[in-house]
N, C-alpha and C. Protein backbone atom coordinates (compact mmCIF):
# COMPACT_ATOMS: atom_id res chain seq x y z
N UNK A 1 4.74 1.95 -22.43
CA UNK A 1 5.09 2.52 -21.14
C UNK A 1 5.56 1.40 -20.20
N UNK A 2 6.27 1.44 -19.55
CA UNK A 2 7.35 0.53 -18.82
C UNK A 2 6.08 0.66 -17.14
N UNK A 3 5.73 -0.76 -17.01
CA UNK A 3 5.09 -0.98 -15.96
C UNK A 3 5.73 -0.43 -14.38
N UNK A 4 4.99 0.66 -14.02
CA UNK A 4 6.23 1.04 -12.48
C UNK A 4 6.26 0.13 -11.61
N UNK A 5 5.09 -0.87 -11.43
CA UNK A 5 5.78 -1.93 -10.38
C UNK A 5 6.73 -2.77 -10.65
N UNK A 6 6.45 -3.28 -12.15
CA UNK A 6 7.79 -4.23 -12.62
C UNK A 6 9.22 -3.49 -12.13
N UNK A 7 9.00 -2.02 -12.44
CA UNK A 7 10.49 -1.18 -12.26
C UNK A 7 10.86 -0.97 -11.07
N UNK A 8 10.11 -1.47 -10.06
CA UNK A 8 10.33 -1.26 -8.41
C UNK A 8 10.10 -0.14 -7.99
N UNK A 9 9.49 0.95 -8.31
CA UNK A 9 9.24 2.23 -8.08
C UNK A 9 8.26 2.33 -6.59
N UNK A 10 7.36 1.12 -6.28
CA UNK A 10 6.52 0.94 -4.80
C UNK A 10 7.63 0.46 -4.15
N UNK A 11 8.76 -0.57 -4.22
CA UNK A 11 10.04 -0.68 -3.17
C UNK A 11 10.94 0.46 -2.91
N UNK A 12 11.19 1.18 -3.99
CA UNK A 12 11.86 2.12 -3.71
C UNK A 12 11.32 3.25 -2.71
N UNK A 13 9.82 3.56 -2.58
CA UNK A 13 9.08 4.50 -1.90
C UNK A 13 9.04 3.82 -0.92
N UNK A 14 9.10 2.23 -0.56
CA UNK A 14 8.31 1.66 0.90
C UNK A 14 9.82 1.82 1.82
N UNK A 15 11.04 1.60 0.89
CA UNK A 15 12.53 1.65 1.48
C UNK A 15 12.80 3.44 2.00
N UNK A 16 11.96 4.06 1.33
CA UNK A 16 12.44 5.60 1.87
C UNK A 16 11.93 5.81 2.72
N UNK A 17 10.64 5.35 2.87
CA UNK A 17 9.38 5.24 4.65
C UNK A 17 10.32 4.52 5.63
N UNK A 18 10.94 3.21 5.12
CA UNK A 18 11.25 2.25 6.02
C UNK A 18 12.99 2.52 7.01
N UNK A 19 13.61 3.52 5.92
CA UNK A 19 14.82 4.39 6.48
C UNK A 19 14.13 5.67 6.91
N UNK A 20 13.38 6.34 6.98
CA UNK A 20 12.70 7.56 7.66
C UNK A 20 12.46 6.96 8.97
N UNK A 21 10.89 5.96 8.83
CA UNK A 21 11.33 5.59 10.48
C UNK A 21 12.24 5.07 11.16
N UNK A 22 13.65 4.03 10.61
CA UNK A 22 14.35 3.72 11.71
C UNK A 22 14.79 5.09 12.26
N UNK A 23 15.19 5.70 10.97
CA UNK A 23 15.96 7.17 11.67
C UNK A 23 15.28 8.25 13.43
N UNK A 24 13.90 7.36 12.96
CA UNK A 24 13.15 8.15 14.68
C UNK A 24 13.34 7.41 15.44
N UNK A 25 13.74 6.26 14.98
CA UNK A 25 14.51 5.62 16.49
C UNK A 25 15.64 6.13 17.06
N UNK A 26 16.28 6.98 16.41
CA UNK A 26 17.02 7.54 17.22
C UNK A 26 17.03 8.21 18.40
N UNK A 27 15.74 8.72 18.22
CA UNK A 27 15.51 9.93 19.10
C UNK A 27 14.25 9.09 20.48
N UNK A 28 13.43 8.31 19.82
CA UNK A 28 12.56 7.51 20.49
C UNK A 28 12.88 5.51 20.14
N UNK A 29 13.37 5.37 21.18
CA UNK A 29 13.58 3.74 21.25
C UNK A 29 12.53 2.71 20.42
N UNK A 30 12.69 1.78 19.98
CA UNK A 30 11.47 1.21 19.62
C UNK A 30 11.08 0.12 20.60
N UNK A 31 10.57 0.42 21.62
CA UNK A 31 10.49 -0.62 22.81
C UNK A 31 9.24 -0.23 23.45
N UNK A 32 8.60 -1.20 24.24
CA UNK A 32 7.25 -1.59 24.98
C UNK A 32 6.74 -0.29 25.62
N UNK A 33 7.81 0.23 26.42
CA UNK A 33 7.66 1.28 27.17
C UNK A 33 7.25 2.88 26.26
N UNK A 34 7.35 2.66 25.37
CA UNK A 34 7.30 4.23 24.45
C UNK A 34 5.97 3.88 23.68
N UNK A 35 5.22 2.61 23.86
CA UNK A 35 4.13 2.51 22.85
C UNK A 35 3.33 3.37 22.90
N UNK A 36 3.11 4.32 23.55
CA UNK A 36 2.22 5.90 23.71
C UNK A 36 2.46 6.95 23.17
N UNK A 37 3.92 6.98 22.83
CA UNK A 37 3.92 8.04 22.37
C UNK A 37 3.85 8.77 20.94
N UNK A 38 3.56 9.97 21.08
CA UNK A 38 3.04 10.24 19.27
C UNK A 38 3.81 11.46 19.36
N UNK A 39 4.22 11.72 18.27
CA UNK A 39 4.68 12.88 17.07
C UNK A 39 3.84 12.79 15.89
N UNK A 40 4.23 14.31 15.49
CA UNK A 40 4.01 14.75 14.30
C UNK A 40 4.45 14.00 13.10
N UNK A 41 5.78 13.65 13.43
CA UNK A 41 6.57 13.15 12.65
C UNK A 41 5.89 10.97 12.73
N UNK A 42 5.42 10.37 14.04
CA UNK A 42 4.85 9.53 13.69
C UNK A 42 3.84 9.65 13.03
N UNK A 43 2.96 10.17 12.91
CA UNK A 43 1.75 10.79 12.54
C UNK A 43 1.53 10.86 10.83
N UNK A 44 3.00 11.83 10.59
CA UNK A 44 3.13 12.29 8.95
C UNK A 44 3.13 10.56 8.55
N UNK A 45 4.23 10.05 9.34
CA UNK A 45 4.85 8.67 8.87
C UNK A 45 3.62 7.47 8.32
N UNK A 46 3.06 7.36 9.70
CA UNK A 46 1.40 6.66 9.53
C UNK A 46 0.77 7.38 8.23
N UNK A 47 0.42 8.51 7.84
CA UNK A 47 -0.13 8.84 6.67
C UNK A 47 0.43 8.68 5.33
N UNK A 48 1.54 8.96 5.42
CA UNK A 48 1.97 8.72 4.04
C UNK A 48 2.67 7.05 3.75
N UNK A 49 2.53 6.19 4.85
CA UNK A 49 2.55 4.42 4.57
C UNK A 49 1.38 4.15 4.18
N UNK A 50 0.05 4.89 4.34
CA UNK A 50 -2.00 4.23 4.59
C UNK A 50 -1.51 4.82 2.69
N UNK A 51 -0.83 5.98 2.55
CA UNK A 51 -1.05 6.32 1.08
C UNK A 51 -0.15 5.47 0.11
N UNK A 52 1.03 5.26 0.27
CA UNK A 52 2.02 4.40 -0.10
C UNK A 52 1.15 2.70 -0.58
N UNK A 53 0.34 2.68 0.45
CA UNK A 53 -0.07 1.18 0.41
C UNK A 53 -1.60 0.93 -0.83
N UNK A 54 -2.02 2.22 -0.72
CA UNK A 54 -3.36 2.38 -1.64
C UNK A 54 -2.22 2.77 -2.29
N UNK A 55 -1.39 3.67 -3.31
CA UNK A 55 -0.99 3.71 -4.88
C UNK A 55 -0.29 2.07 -4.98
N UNK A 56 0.32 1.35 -4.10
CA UNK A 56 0.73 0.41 -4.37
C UNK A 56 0.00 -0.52 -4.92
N UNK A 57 -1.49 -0.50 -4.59
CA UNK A 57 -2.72 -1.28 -5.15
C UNK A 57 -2.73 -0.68 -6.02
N UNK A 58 -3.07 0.50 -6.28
CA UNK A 58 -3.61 0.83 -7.50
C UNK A 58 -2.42 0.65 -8.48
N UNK A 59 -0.98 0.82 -8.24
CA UNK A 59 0.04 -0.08 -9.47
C UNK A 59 -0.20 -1.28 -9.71
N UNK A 60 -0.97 -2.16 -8.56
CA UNK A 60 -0.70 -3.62 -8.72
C UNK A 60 -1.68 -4.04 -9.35
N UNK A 61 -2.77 -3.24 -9.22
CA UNK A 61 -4.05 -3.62 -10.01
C UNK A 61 -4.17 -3.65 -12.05
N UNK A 62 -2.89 -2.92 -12.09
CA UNK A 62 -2.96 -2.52 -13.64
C UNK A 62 -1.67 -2.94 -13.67
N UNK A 63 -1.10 -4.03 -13.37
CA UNK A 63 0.21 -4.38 -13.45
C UNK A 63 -0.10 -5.81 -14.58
N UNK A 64 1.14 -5.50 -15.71
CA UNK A 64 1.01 -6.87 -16.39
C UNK A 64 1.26 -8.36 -15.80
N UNK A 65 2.09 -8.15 -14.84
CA UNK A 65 2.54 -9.69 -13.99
C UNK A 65 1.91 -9.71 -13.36
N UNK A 66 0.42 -9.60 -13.46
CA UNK A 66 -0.76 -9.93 -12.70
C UNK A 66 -2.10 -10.48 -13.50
N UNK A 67 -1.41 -10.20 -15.11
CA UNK A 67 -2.51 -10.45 -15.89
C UNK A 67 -3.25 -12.26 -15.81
N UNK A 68 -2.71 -12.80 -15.31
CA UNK A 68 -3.25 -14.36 -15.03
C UNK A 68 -3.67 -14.38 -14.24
N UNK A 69 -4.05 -13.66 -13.06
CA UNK A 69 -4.75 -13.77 -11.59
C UNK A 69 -5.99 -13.26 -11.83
N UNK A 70 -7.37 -14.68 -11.64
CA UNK A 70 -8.55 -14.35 -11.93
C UNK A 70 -9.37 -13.27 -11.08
N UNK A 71 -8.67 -13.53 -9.59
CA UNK A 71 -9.47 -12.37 -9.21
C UNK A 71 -8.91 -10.67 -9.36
N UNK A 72 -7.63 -10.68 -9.60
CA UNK A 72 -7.28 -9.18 -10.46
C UNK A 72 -8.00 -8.77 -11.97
N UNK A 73 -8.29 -9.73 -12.26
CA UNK A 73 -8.95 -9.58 -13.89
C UNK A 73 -10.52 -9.41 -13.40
N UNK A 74 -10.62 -9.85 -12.06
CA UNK A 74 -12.08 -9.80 -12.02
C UNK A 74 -12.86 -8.25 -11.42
N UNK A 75 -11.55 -7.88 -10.40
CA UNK A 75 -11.47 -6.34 -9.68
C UNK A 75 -11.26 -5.62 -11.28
N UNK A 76 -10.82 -5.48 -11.71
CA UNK A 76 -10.67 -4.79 -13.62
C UNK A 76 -11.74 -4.15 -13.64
N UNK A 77 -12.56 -5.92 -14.17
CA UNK A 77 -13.79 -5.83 -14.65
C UNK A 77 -14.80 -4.82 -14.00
N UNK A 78 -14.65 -4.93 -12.70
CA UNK A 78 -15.74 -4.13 -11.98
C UNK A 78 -15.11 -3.16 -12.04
N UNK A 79 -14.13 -2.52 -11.59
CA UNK A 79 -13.95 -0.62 -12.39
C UNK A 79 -14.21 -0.53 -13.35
N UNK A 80 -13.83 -1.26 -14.74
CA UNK A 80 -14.52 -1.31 -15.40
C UNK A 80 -16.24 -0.37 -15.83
N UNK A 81 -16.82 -1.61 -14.93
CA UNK A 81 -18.18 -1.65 -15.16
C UNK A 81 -19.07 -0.30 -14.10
N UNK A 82 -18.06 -0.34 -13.30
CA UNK A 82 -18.62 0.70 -12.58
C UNK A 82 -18.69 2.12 -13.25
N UNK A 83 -17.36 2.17 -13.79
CA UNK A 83 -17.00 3.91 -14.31
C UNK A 83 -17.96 4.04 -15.11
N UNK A 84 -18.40 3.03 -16.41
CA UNK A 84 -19.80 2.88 -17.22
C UNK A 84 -20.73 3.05 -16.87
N UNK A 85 -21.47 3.00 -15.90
CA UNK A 85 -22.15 3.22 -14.62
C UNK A 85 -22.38 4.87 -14.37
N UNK A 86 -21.20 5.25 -13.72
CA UNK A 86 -20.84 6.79 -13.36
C UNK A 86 -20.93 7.37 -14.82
N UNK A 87 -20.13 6.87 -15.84
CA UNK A 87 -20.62 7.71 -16.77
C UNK A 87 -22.14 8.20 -17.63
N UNK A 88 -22.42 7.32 -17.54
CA UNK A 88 -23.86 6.91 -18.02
C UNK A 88 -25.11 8.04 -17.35
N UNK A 89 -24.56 7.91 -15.32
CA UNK A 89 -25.31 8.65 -14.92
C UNK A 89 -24.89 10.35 -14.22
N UNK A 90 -23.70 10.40 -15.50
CA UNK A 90 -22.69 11.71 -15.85
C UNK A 90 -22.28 12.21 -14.29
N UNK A 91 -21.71 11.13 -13.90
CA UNK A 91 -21.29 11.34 -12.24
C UNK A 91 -19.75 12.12 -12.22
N UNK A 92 -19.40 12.96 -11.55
CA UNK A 92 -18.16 13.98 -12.02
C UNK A 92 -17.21 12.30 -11.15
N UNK A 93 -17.06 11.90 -10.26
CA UNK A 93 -15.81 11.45 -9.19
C UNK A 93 -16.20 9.79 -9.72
N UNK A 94 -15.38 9.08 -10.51
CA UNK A 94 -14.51 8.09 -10.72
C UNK A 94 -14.54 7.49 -9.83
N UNK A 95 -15.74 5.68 -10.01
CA UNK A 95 -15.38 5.00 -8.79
C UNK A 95 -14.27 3.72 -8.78
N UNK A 96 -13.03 3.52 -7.36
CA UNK A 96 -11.83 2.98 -7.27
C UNK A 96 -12.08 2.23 -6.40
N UNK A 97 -11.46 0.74 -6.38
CA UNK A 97 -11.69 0.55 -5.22
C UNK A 97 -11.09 0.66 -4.08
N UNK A 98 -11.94 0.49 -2.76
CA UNK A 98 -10.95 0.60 -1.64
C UNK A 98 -10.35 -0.49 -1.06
N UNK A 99 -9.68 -0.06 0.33
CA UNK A 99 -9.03 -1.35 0.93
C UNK A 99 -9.50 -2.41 1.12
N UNK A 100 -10.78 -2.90 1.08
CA UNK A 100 -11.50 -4.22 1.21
C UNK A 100 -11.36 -4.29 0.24
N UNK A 101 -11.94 -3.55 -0.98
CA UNK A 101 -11.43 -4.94 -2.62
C UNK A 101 -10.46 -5.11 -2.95
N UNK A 102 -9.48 -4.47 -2.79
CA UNK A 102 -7.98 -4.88 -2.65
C UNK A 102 -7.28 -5.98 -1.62
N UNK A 103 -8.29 -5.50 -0.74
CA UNK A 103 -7.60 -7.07 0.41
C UNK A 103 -8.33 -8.29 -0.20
N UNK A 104 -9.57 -8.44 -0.74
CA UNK A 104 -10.35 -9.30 -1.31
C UNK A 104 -9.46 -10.24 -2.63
N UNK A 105 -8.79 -9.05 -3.38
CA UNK A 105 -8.05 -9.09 -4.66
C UNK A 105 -7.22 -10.07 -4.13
N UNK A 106 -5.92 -9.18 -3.69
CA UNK A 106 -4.80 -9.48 -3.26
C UNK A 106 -4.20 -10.26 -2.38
N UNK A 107 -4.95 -10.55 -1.33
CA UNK A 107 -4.78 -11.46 0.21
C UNK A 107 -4.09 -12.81 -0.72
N UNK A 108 -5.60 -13.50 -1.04
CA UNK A 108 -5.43 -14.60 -1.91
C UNK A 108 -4.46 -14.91 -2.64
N UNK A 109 -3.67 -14.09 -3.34
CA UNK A 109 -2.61 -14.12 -4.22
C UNK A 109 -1.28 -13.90 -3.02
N UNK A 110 -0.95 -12.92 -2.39
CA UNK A 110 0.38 -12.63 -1.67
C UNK A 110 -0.08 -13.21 -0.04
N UNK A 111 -1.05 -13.53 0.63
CA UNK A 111 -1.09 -13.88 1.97
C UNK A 111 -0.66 -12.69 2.74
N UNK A 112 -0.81 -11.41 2.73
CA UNK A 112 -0.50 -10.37 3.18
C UNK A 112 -1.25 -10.02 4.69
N UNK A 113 -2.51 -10.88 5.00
CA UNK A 113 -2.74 -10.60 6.16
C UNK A 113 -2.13 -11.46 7.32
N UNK A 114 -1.13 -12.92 6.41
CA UNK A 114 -0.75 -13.17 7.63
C UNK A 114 0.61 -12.93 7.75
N UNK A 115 1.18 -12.00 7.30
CA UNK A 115 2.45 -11.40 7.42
C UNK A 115 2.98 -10.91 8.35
N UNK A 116 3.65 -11.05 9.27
CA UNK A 116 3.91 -10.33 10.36
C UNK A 116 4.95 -9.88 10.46
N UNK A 117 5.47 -8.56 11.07
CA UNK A 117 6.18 -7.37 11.02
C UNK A 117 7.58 -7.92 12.52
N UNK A 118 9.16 -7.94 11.99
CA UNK A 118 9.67 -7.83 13.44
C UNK A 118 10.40 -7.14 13.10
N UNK A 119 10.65 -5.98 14.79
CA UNK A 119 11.37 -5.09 14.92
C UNK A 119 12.73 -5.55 15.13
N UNK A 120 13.80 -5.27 14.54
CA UNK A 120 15.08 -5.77 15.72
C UNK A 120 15.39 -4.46 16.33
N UNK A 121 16.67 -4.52 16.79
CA UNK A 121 17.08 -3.14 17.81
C UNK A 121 18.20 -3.15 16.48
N UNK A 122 18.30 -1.67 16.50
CA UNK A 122 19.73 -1.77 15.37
C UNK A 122 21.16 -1.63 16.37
N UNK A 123 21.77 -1.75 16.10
CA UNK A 123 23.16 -1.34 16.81
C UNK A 123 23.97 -0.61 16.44
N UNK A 124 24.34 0.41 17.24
CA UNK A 124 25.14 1.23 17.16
C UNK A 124 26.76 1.30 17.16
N UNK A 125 27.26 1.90 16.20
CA UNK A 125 28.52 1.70 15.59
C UNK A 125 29.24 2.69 16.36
């Protein structure tokens, strides 16, 4: 089976979020003065990036171009050891981890918390 992160399948989903919201700039500026305001449509947007970003872990966690990173081999291990665990004590819900063992995982390897985000203004044609 062909690894989906190797195949870009999390860029391709983060590029369809990332053209969805400029497109609400159309309608709402992206500037100081509008930082209050909410839609539905910000709202959907915020939810399905918080989900985008957990399957993106969970591709990256079972990704082969990760197989040399001790602490990805080490997050494994503990699903792993956990599900053995749940099974053992015939637990129906599969334990995953969340955003702290993934930031724990991953930080270290990509520096993702000190990444910082800039807006430009786009210009109109």
């Amino acid at each position: 089976m062909i690894d989906p992160f190797e195949r870009g399948k999390a860029w391709f989903m983060y590029n369809r979020l990332e053209s969805e919201f400029i497109e609400t700039t159309s309608y709402v500026a992206l500037e100081t003065c509008h930082r209050n305001v909410w839609s539905e449509k910000f709202g959907e947007l915020l939810v399905r990036t918080g989900d985008l970003v957990d399957s993106f872990f969970r591709l990256m966690i079972n990704s082969k171009s990760l197989d040399t990173e001790t602490l990805v081999r080490d997050l494994r291990a503990k699903i792993l050891n956990k599900r053995e665990k749940d099974l053992k004590r015939q637990k129906d819900q599969k334990w995953f981890p969340q955003i702290n063992d993934f930031s724990a995982t991953f930080d270290p390897i990509f520096q993702l918390s000190s990444v910082e985000v800039e807006a430009r203004r786009l210009r109109r044609i």
